[in-house]
C-alpha atoms as a PDB file:
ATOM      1  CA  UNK A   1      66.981   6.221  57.287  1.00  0.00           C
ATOM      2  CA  UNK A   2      64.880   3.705  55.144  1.00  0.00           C
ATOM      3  CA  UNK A   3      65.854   2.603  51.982  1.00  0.00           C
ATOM      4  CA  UNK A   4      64.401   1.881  48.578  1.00  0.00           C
ATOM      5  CA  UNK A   5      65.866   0.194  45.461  1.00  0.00           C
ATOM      6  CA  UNK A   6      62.776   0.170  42.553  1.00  0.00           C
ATOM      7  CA  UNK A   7      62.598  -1.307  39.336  1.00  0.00           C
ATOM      8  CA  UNK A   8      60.662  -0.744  36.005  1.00  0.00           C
ATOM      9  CA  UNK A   9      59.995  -3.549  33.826  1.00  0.00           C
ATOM     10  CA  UNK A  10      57.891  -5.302  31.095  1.00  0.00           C
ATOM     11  CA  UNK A  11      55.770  -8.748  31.799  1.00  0.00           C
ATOM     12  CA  UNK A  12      54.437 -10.422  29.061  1.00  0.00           C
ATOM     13  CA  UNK A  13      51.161 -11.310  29.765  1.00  0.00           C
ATOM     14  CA  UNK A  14      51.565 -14.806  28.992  1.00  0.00           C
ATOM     15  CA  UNK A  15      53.749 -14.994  31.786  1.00  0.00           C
ATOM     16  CA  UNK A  16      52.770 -12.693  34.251  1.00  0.00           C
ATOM     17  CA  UNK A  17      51.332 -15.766  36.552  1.00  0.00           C
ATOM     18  CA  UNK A  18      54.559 -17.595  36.882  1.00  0.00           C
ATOM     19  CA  UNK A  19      56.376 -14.092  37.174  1.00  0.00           C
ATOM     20  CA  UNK A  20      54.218 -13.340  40.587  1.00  0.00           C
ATOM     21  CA  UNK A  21      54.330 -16.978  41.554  1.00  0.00           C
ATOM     22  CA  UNK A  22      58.830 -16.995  40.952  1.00  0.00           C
ATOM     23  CA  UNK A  23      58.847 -12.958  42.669  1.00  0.00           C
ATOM     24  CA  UNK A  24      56.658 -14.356  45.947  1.00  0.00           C
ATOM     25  CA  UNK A  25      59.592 -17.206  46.176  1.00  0.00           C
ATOM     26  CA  UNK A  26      62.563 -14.713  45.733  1.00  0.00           C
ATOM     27  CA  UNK A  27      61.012 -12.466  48.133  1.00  0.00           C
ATOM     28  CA  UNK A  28      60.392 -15.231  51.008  1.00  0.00           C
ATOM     29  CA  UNK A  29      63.790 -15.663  50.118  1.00  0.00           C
ATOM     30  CA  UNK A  30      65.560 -12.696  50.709  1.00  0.00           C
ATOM     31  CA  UNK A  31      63.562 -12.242  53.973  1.00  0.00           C
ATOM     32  CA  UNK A  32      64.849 -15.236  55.493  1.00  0.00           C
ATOM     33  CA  UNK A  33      68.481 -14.550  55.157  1.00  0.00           C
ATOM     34  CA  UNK A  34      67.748 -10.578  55.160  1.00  0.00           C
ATOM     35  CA  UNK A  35      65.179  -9.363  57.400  1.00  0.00           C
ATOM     36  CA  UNK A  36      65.294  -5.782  56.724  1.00  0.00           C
ATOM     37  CA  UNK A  37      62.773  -6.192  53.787  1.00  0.00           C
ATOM     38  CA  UNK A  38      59.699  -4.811  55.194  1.00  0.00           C
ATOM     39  CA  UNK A  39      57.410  -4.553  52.026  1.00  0.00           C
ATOM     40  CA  UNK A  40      58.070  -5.057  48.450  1.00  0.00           C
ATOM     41  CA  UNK A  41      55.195  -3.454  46.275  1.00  0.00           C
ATOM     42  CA  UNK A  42      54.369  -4.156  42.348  1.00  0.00           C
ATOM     43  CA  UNK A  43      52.169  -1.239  40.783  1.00  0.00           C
ATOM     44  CA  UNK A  44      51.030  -1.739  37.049  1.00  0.00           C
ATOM     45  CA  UNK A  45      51.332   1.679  35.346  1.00  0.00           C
ATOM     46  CA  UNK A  46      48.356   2.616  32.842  1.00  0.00           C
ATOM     47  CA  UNK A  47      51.101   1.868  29.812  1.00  0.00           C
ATOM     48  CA  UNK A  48      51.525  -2.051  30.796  1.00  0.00           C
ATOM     49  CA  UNK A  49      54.408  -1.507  33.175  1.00  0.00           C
ATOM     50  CA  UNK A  50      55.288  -2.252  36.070  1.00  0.00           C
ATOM     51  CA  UNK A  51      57.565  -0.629  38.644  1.00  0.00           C
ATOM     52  CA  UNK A  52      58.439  -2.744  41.684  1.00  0.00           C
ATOM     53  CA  UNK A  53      59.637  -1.128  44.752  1.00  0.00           C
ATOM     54  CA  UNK A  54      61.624  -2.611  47.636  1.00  0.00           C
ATOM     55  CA  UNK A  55      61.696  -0.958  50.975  1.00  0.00           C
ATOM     56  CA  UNK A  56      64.711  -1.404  53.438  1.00  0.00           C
ATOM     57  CA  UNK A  57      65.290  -0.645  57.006  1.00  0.00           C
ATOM     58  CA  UNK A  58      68.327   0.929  56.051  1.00  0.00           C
ATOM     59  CA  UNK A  59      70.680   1.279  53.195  1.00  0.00           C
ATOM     60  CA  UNK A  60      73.236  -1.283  54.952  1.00  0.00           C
ATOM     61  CA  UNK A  61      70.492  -3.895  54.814  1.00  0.00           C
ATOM     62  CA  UNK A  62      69.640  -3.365  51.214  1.00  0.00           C
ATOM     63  CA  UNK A  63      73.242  -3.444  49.991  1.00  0.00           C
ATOM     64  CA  UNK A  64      73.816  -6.769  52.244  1.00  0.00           C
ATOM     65  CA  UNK A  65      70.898  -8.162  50.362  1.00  0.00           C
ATOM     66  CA  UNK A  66      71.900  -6.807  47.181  1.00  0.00           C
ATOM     67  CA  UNK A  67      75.035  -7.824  47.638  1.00  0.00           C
ATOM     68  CA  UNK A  68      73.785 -11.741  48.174  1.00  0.00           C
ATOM     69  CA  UNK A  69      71.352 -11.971  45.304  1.00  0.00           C
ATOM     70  CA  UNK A  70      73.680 -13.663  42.751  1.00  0.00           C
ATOM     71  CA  UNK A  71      73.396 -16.654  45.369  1.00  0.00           C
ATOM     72  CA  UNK A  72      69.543 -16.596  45.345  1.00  0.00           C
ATOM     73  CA  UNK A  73      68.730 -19.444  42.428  1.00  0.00           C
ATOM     74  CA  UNK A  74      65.006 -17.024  42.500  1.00  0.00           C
ATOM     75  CA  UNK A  75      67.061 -13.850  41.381  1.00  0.00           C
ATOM     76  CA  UNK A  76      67.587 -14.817  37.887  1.00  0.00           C
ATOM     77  CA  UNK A  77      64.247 -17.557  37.146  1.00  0.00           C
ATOM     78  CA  UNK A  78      62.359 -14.508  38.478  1.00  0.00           C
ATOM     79  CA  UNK A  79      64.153 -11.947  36.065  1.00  0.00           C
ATOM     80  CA  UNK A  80      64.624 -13.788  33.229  1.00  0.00           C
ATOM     81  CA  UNK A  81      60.137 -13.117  32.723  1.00  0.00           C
ATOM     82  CA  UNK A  82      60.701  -9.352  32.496  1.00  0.00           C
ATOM     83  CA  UNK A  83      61.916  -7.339  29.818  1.00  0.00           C
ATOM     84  CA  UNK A  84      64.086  -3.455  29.570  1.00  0.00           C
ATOM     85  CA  UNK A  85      64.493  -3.712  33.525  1.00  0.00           C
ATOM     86  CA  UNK A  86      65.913  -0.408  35.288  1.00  0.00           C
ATOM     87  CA  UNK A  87      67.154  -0.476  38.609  1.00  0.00           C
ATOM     88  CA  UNK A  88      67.465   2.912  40.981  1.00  0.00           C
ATOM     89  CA  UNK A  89      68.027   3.085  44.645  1.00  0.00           C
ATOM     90  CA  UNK A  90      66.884   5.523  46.887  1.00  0.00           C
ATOM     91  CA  UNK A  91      66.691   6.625  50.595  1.00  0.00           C
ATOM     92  CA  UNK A  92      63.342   7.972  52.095  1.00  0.00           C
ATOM     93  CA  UNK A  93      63.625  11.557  52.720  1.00  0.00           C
ATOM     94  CA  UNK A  94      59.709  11.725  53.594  1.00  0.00           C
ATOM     95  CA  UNK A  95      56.878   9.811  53.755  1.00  0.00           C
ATOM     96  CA  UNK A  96      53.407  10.184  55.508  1.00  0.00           C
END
């Protein structure tokens, strides 16, 4: 059963550029050691927002990856640009 850990966050717009720039490494990043990533997506919501949603093969890969991040130097440069960052994981119970 897929997977999904998603996070809500601020970006200040000052540094939303560098923010995408640091994410695109971290994600490249995680792939390589931890292929189960198949798509991470970033939505703006209407209030400035952002909610950023990672989708797993299956909740063994996720946790593996999860599990490595403090070793990714990405994790916390990337991070360290949001602001009042949730984190909830989830598994796919339908999709279409």
């Amino acid at each position: 059963m897929p997977a999904v850990r998603s996070h809500r966050y601020s970006v200040p717009d000052a540094d939303l550029e560098e923010f995408l720039a640091r994410r695109s490494s971290l994600i490249a990043t995680v792939r390589e050691g931890h292929p189960g990533l198949t798509r991470a997506v970033l939505i703006r919501l209407e209030d400035g927002t952002y909610t950023d949603t990672w989708h797993w093969e299956t909740p063994g890969q996720m946790g593996a990856a999860f599990d490595a991040m403090p070793t990714f130097p990405e994790a916390p440069l990337t991070m360290a640009l949001t602001r009042d960052g949730t984190a909830l994981n989830g598994l796919v119970v339908d999709e279409r």
